[in-house]
C-alpha atoms as a PDB file:
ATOM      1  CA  UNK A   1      29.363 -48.355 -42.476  1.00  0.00           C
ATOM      2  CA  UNK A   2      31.197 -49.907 -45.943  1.00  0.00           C
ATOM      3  CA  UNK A   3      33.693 -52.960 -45.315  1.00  0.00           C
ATOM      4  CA  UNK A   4      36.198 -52.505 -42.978  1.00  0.00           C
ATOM      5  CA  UNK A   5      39.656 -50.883 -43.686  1.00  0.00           C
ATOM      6  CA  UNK A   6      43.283 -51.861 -43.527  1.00  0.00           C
ATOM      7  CA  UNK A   7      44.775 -48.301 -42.257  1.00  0.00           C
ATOM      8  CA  UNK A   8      48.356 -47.736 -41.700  1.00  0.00           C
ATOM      9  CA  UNK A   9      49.129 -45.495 -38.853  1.00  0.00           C
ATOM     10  CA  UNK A  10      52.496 -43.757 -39.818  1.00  0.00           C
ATOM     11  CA  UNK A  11      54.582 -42.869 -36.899  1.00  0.00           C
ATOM     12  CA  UNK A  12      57.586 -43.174 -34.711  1.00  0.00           C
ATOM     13  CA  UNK A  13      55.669 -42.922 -31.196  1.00  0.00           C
ATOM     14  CA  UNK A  14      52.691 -45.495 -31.491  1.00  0.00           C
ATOM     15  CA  UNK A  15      52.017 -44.642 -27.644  1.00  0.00           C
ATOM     16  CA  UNK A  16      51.590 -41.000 -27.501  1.00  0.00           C
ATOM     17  CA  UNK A  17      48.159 -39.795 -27.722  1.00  0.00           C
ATOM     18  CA  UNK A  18      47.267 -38.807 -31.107  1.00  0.00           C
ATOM     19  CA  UNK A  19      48.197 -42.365 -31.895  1.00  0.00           C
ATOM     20  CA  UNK A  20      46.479 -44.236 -29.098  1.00  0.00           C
ATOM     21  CA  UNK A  21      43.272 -42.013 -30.360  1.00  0.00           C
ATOM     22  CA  UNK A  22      43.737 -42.795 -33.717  1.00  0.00           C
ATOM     23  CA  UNK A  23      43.699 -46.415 -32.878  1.00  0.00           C
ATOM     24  CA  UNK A  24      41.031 -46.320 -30.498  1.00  0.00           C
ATOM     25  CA  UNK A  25      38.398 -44.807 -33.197  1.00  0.00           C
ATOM     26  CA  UNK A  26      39.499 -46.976 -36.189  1.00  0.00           C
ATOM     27  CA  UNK A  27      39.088 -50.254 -33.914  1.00  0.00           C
ATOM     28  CA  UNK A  28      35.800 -48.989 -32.403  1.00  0.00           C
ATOM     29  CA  UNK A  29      34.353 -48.324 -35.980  1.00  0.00           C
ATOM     30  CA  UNK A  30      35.380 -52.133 -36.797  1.00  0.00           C
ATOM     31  CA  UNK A  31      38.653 -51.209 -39.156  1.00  0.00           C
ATOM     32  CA  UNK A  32      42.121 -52.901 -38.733  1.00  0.00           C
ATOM     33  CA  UNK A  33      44.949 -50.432 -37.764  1.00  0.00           C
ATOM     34  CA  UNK A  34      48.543 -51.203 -37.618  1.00  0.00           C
ATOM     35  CA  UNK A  35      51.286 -48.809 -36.490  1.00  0.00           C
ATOM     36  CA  UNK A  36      54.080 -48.824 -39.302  1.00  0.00           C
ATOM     37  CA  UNK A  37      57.349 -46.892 -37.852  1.00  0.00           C
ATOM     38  CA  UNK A  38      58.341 -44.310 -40.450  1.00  0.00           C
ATOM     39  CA  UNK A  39      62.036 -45.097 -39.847  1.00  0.00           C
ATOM     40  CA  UNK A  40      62.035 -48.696 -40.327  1.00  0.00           C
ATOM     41  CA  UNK A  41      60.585 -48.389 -43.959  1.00  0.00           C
ATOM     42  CA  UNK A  42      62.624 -48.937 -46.172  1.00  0.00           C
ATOM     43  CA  UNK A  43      61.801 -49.082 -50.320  1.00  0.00           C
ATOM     44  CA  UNK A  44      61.412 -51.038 -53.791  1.00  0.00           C
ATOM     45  CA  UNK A  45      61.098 -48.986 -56.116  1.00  0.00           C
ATOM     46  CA  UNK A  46      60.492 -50.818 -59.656  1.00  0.00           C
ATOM     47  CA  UNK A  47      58.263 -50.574 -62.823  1.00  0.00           C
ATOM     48  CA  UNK A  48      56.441 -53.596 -61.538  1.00  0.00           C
ATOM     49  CA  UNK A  49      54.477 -53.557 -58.514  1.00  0.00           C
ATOM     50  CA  UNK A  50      55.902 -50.894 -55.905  1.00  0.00           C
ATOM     51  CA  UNK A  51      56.339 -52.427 -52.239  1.00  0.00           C
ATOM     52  CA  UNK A  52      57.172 -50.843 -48.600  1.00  0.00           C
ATOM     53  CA  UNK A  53      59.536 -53.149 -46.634  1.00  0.00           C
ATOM     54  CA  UNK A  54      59.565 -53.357 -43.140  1.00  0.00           C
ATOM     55  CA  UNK A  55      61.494 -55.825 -40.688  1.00  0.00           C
ATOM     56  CA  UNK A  56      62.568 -57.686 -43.673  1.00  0.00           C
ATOM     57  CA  UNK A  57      59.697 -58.410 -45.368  1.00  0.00           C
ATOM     58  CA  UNK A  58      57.056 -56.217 -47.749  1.00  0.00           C
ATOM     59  CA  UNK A  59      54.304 -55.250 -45.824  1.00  0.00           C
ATOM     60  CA  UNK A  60      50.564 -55.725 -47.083  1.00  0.00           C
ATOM     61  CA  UNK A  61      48.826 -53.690 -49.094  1.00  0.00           C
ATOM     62  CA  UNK A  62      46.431 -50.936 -46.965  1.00  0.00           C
ATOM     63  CA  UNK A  63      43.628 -49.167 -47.775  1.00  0.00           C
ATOM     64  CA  UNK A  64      44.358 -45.844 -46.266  1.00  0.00           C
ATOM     65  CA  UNK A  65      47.475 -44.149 -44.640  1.00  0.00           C
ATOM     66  CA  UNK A  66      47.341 -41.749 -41.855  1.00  0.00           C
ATOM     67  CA  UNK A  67      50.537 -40.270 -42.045  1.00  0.00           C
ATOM     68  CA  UNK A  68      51.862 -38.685 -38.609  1.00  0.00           C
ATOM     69  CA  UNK A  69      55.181 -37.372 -39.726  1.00  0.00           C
ATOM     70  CA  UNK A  70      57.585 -35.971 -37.433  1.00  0.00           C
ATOM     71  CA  UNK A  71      59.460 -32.392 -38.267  1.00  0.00           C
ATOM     72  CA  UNK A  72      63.033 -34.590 -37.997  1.00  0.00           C
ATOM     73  CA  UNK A  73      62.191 -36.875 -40.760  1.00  0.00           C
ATOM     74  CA  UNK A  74      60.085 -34.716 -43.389  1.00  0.00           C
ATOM     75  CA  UNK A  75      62.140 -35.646 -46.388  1.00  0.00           C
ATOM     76  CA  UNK A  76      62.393 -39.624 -46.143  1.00  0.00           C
ATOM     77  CA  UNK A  77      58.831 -39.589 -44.617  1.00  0.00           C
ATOM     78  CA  UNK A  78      57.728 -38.121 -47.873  1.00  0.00           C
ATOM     79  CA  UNK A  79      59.276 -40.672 -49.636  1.00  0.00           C
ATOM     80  CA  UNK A  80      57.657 -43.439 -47.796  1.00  0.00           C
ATOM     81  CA  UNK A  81      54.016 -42.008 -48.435  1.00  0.00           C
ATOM     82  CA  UNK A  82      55.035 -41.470 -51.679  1.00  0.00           C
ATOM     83  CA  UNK A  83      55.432 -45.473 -52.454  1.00  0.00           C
ATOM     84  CA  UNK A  84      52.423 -46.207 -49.903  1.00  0.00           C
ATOM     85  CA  UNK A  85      50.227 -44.090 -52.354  1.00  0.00           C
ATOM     86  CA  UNK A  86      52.307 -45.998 -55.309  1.00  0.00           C
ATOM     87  CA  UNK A  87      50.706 -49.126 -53.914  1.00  0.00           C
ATOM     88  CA  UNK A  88      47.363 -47.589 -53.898  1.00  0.00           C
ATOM     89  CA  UNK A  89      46.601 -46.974 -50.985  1.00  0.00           C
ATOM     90  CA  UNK A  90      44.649 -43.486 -49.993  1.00  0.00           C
ATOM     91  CA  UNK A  91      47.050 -40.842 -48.330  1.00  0.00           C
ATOM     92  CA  UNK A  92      45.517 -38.617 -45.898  1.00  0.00           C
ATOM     93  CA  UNK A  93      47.749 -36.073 -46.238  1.00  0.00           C
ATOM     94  CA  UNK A  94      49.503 -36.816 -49.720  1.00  0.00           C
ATOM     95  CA  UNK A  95      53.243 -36.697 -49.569  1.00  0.00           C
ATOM     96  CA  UNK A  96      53.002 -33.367 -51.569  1.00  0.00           C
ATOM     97  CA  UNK A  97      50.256 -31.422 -48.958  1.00  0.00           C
ATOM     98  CA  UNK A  98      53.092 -32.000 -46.330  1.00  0.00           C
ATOM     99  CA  UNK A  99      55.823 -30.779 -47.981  1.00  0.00           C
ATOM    100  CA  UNK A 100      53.370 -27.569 -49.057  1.00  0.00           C
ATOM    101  CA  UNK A 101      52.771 -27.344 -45.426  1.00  0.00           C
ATOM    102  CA  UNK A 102      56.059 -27.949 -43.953  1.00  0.00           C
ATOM    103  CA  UNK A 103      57.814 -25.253 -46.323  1.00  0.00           C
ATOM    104  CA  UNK A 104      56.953 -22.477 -44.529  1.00  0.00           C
ATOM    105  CA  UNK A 105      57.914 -19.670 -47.224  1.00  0.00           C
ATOM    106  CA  UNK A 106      56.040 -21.745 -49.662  1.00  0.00           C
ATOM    107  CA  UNK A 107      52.825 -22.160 -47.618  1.00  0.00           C
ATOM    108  CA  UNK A 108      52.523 -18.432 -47.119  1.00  0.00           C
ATOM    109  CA  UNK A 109      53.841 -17.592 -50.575  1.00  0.00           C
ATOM    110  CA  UNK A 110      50.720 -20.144 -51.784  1.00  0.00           C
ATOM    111  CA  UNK A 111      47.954 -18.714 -48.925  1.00  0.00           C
ATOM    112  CA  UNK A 112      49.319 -15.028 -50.396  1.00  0.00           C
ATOM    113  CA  UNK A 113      48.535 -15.757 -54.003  1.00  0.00           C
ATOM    114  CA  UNK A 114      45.151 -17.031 -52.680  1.00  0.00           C
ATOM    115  CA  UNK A 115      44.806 -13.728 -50.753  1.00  0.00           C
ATOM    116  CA  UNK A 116      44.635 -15.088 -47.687  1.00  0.00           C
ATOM    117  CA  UNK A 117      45.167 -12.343 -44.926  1.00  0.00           C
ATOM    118  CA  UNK A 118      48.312 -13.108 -42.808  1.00  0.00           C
ATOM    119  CA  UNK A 119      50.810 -11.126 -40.420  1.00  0.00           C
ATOM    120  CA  UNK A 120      53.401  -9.205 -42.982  1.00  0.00           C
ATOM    121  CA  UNK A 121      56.179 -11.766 -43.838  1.00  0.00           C
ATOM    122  CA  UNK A 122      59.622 -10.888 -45.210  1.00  0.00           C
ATOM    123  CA  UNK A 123      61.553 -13.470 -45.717  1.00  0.00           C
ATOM    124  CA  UNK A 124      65.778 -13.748 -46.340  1.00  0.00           C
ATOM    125  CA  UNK A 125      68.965 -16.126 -46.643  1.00  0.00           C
ATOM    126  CA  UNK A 126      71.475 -14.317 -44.658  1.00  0.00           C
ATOM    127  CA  UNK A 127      70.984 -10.793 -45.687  1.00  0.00           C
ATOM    128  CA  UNK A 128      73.331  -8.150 -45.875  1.00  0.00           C
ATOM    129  CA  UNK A 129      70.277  -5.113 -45.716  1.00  0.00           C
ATOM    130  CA  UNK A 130      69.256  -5.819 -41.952  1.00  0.00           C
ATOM    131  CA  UNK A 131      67.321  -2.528 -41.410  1.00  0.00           C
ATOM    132  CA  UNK A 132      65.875  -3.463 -44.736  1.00  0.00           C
ATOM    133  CA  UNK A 133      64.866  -6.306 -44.187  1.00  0.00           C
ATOM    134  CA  UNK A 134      63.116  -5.687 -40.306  1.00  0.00           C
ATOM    135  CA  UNK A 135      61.431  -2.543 -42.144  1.00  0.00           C
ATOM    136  CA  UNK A 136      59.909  -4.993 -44.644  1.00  0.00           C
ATOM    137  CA  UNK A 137      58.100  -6.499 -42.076  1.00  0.00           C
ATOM    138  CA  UNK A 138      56.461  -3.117 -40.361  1.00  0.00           C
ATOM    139  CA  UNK A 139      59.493  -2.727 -38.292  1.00  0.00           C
ATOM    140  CA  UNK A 140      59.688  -3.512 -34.626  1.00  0.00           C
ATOM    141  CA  UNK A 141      58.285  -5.196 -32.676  1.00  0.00           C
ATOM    142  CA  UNK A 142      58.904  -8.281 -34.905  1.00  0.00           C
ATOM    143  CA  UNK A 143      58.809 -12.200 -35.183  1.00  0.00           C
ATOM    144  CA  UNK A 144      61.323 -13.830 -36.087  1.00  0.00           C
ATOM    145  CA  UNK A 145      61.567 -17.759 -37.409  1.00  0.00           C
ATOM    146  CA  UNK A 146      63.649 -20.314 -38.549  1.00  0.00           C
ATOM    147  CA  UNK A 147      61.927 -21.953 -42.044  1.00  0.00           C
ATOM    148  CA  UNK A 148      62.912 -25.713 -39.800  1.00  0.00           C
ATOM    149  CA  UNK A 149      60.833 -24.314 -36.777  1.00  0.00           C
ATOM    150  CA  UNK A 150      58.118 -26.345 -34.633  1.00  0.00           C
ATOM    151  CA  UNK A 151      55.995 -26.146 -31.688  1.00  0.00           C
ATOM    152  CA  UNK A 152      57.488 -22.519 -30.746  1.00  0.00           C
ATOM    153  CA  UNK A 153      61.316 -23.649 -31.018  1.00  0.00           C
ATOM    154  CA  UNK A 154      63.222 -21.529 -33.259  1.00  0.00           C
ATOM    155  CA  UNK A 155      60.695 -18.738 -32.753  1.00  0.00           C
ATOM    156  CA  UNK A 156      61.784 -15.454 -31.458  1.00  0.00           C
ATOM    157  CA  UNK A 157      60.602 -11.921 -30.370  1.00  0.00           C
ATOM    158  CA  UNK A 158      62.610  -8.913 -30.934  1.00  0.00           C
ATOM    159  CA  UNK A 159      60.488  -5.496 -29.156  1.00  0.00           C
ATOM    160  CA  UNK A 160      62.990  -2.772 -30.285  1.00  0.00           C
ATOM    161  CA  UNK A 161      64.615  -1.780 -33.589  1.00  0.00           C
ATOM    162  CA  UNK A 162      68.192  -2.231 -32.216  1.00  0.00           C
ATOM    163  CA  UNK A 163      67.165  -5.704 -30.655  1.00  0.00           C
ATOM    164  CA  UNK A 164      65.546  -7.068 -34.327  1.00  0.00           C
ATOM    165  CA  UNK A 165      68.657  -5.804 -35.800  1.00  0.00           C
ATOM    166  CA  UNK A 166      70.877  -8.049 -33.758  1.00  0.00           C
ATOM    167  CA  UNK A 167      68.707 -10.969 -33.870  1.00  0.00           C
ATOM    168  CA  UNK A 168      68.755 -10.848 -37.614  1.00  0.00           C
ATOM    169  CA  UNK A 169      72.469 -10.136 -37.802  1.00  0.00           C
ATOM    170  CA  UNK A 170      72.371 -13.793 -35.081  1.00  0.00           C
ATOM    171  CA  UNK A 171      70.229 -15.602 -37.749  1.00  0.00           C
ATOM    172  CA  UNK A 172      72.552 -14.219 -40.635  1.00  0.00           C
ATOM    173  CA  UNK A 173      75.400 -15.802 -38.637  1.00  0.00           C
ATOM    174  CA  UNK A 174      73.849 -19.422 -38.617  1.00  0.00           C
ATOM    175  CA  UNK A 175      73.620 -19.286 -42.786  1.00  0.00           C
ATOM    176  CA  UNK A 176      69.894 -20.214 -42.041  1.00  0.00           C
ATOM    177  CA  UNK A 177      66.921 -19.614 -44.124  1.00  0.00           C
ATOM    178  CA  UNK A 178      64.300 -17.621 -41.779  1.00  0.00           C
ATOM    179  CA  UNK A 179      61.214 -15.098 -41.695  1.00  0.00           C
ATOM    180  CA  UNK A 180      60.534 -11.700 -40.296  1.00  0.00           C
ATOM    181  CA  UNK A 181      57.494 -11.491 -39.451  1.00  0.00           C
ATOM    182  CA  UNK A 182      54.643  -8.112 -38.152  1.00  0.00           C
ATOM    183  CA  UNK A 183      53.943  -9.063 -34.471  1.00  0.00           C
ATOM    184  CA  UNK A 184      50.430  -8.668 -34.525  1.00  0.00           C
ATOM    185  CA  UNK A 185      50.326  -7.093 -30.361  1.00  0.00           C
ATOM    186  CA  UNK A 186      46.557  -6.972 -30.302  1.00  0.00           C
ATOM    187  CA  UNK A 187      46.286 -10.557 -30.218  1.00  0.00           C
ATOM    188  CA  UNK A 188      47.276 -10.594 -26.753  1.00  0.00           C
ATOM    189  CA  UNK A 189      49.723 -13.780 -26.981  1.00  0.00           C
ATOM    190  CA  UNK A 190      46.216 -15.936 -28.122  1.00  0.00           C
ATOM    191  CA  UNK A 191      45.687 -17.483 -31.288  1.00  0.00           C
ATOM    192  CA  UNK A 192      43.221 -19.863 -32.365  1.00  0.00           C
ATOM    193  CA  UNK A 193      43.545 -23.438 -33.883  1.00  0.00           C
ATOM    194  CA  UNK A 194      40.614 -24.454 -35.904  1.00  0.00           C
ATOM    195  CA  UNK A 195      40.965 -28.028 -37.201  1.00  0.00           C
ATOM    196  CA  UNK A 196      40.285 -28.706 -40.721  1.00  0.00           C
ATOM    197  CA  UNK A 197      38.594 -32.323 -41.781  1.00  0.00           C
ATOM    198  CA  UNK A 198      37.835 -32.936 -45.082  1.00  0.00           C
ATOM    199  CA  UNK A 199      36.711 -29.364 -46.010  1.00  0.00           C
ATOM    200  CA  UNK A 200      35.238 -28.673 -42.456  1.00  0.00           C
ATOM    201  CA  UNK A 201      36.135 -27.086 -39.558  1.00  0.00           C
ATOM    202  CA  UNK A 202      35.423 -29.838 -36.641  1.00  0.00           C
ATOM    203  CA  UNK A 203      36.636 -28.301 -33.722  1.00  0.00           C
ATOM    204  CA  UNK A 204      38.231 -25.087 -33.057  1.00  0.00           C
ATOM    205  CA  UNK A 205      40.035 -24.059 -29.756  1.00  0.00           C
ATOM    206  CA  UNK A 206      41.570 -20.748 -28.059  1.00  0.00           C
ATOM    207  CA  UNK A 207      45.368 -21.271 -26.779  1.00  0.00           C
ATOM    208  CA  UNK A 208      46.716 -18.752 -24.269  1.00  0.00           C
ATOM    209  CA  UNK A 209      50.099 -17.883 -23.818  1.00  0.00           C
ATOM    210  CA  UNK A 210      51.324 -17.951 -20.472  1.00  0.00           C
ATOM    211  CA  UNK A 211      52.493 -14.540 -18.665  1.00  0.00           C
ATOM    212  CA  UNK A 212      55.595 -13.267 -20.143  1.00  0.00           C
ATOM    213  CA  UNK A 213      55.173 -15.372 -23.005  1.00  0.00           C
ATOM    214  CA  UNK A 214      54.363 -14.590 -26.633  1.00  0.00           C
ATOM    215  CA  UNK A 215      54.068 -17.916 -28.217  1.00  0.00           C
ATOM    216  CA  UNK A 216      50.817 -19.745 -27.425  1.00  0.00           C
ATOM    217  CA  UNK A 217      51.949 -23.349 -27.984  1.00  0.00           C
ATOM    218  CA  UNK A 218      50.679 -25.701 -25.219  1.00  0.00           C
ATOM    219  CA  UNK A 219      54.075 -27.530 -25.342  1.00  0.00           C
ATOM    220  CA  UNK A 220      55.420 -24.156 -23.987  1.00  0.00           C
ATOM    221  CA  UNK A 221      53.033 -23.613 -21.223  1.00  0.00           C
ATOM    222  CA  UNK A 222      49.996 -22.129 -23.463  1.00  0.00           C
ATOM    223  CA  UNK A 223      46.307 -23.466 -22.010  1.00  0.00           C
ATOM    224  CA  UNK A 224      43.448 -24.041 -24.257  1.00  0.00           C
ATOM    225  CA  UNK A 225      40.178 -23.449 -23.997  1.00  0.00           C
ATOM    226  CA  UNK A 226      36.643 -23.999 -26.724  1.00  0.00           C
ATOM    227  CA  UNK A 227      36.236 -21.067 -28.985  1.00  0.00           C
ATOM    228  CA  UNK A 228      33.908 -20.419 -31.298  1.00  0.00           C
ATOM    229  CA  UNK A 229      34.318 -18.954 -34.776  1.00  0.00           C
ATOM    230  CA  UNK A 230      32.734 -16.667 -36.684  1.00  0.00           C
ATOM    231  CA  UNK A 231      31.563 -17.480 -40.598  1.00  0.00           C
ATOM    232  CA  UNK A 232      34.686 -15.576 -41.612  1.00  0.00           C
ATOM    233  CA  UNK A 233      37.484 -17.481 -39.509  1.00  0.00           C
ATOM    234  CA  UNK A 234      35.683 -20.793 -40.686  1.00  0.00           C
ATOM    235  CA  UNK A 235      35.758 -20.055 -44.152  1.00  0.00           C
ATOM    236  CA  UNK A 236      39.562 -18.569 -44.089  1.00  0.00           C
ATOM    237  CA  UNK A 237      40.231 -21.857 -41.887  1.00  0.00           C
ATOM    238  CA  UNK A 238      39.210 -24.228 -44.545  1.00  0.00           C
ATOM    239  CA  UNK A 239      40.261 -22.206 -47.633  1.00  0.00           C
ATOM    240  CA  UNK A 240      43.668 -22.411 -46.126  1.00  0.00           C
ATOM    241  CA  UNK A 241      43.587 -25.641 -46.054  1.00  0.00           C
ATOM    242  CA  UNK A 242      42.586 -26.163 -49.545  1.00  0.00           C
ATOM    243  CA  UNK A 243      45.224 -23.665 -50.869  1.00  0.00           C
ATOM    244  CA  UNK A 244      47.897 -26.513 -49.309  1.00  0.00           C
ATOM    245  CA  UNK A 245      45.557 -29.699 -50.340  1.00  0.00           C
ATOM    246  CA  UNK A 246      45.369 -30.928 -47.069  1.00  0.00           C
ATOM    247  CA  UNK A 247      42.673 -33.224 -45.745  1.00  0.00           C
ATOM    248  CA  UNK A 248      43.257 -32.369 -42.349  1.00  0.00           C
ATOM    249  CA  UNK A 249      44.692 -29.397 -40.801  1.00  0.00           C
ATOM    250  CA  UNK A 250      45.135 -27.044 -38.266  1.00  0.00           C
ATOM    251  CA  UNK A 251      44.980 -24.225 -39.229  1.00  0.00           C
ATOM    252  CA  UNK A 252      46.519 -21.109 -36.993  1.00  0.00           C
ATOM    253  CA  UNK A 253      44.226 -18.117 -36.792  1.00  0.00           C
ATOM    254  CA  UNK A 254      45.185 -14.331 -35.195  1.00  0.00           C
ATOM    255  CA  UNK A 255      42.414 -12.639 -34.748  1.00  0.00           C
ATOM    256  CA  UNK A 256      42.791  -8.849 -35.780  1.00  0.00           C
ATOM    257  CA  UNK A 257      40.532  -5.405 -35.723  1.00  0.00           C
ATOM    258  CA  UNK A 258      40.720  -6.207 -39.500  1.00  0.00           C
ATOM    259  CA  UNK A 259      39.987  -9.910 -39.414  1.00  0.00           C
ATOM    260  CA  UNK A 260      41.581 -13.188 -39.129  1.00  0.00           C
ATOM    261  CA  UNK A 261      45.237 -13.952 -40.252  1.00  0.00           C
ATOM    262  CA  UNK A 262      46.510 -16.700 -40.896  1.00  0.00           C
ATOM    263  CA  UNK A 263      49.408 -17.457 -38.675  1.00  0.00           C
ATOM    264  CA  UNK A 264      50.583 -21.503 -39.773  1.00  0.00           C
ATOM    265  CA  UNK A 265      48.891 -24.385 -41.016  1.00  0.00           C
ATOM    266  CA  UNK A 266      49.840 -27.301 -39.618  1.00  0.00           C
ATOM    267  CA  UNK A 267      49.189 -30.852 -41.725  1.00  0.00           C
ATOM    268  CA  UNK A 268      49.888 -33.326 -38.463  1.00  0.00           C
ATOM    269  CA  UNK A 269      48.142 -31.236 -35.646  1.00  0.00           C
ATOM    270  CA  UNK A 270      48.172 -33.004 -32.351  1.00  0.00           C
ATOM    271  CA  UNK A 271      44.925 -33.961 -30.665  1.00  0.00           C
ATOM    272  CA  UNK A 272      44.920 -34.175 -27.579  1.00  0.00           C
ATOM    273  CA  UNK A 273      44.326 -30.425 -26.846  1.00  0.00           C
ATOM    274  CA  UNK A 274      41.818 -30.110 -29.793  1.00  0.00           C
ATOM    275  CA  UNK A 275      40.073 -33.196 -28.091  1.00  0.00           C
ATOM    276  CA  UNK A 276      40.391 -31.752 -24.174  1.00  0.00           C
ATOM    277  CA  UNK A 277      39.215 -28.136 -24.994  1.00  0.00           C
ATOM    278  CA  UNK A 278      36.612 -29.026 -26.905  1.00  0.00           C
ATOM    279  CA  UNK A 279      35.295 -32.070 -25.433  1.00  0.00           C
ATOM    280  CA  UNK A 280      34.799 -33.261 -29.550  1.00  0.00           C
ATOM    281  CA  UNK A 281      35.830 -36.734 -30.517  1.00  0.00           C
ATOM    282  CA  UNK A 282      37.933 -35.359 -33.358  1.00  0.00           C
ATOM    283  CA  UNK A 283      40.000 -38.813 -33.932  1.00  0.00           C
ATOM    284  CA  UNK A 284      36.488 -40.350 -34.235  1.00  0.00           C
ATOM    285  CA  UNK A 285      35.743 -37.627 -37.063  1.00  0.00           C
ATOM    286  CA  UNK A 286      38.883 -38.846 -39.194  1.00  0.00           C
ATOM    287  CA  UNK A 287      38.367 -42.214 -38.915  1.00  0.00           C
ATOM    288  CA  UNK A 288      34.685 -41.101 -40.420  1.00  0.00           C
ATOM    289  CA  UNK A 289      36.213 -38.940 -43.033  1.00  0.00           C
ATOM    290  CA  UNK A 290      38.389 -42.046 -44.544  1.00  0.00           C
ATOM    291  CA  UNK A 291      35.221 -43.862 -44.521  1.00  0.00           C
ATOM    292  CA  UNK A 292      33.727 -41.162 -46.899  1.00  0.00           C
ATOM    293  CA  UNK A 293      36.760 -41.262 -49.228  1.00  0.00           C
ATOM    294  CA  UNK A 294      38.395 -44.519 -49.426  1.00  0.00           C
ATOM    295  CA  UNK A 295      37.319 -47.632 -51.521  1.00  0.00           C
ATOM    296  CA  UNK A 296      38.996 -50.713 -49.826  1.00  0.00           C
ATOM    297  CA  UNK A 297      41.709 -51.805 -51.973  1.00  0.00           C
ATOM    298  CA  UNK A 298      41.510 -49.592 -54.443  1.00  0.00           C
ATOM    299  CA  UNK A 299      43.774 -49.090 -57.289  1.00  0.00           C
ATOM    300  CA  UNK A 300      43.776 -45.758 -57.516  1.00  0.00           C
ATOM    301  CA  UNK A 301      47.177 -43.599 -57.679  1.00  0.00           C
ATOM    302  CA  UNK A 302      47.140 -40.194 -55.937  1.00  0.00           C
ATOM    303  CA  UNK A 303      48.996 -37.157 -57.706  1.00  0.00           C
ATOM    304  CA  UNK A 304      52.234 -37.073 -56.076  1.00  0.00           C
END
């Protein structure tokens, strides 16, 4: 192993378990870890020397940042990275790779110019052509979702024509940016998460909706189970995640008579389901990756 490493661990809950992983691997490998809150960072921002303050004082420089950003606080989370890499310190997930990630019209816009295969997306700001727009998308049944949605919220199913018209004419109402999106029926409300590390795929897992449900997100009810991927999901798993520069990822998958489509790509995928299912010591395999990448106390300034 090279000389131990100052990581921050960027978050606002240091207890749940992604963290308490995260923490757990980087200690066990002989690295120091401290939990910086992302709210409580506040900025200098100078030609001099840049510097994160926190609790009234500028912290120390780090080696690394593992940035766990919640959904809430995208924008000034970003920011914060953005000075941490300033310092020097190596960014996981650059403040950029989120933003590509988080921006869902971007990400698929990016993974479509890449011709990656994904469920037909249409995408609107309070349109005035509904029936336009829901044919755009293959016509009913459709998906339809907020650009802001996470973990299933936001997310919505519309079976019928007449059904996907009102739900877009409800959507049009809120003066919200959202997608339309082909409901792909022959997944079966299943989808796979393969989880991206540093260019490979490290685990992979199988979530199940529950009965009467069409989104497979285990924090509405999906369960999880191993899976195992074929060449091609592997290779459109980690090309995804190159498209949006990530270092880590989770990376969605349908998989289709014609292949596997890329559903989202997640660049702060939990672990603890990636970990149960699979039985894999994934936090261990970051910790490893940052060992790869990162020379302790390093000058070097990321592309923002």
């Amino acid at each position: 192993m090279k000389r131990p490493l100052r990581i921050a661990l960027l978050t606002r809950e240091p207890k749940n378990y992604s963290s308490r992983r995260l923490i757990e691997a980087a200690e066990k490998r002989g690295h120091v870890i401290e939990v910086i809150d992302t709210a409580r960072c506040y900025m200098r921002i100078g030609a001099i020397d840049a510097e994160v303050h926190y609790d009234g004082q500028a912290l120390p420089r780090y080696d690394a940042v593992i940035p766990r950003i919640g959904a809430t606080i995208t924008d000034y989370g970003m920011a914060v990275l953005r000075q941490f890499s300033n310092t020097g310190a190596f960014c996981l997930n650059t403040a950029g790779a989120i933003g590509r990630s988080r921006d869902k019209l971007l990400a698929h816009q990016m993974l479509a110019r890449a011709k990656i295969a994904m469920p037909i997306t249409a995408f609107a700001h309070s349109p005035k052509d509904t029936a336009g727009l829901v044919a755009l998308a293959g016509g009913a049944p459709i998906v339809l979702k907020l650009l802001s949605s996470t973990q299933g919220k936001g997310v919505l199913l519309a079976e019928s024509r007449k059904s996907a018209e009102r739900l877009v004419d409800a959507f049009r109402g809120l003066d919200a940016n959202f997608l339309v999106q082909e409901f792909v029926e022959e997944a079966g409300g299943a989808d796979v998460r393969a989880f991206v590390v540093g260019g490979k795929v490290v685990g992979a897992m199988r979530r199940q909706a529950e009965t009467g449900e069409f989104r497979s997100n285990l924090h509405r009810g999906g369960t999880a189970s191993e899976a195992k991927l074929s060449p091609q999901e592997r290779d459109v798993a980690r090309e995804a995640a190159k498209v949006l520069r990530l270092e880590v990822a989770g990376v969605d998958l349908l998989q289709t008579k014609d292949g596997p489509k890329v559903l989202e790509v997640n660049s702060s995928p939990g672990l603890k389901g990636i970990e149960k299912a699979t039985g894999k010591d994934i936090a261990a395999r970051i910790v490893e990756h940052l060992e790869k990448v990162v020379r302790p106390l390093s000058r070097h300034r990321e592309p923002l």
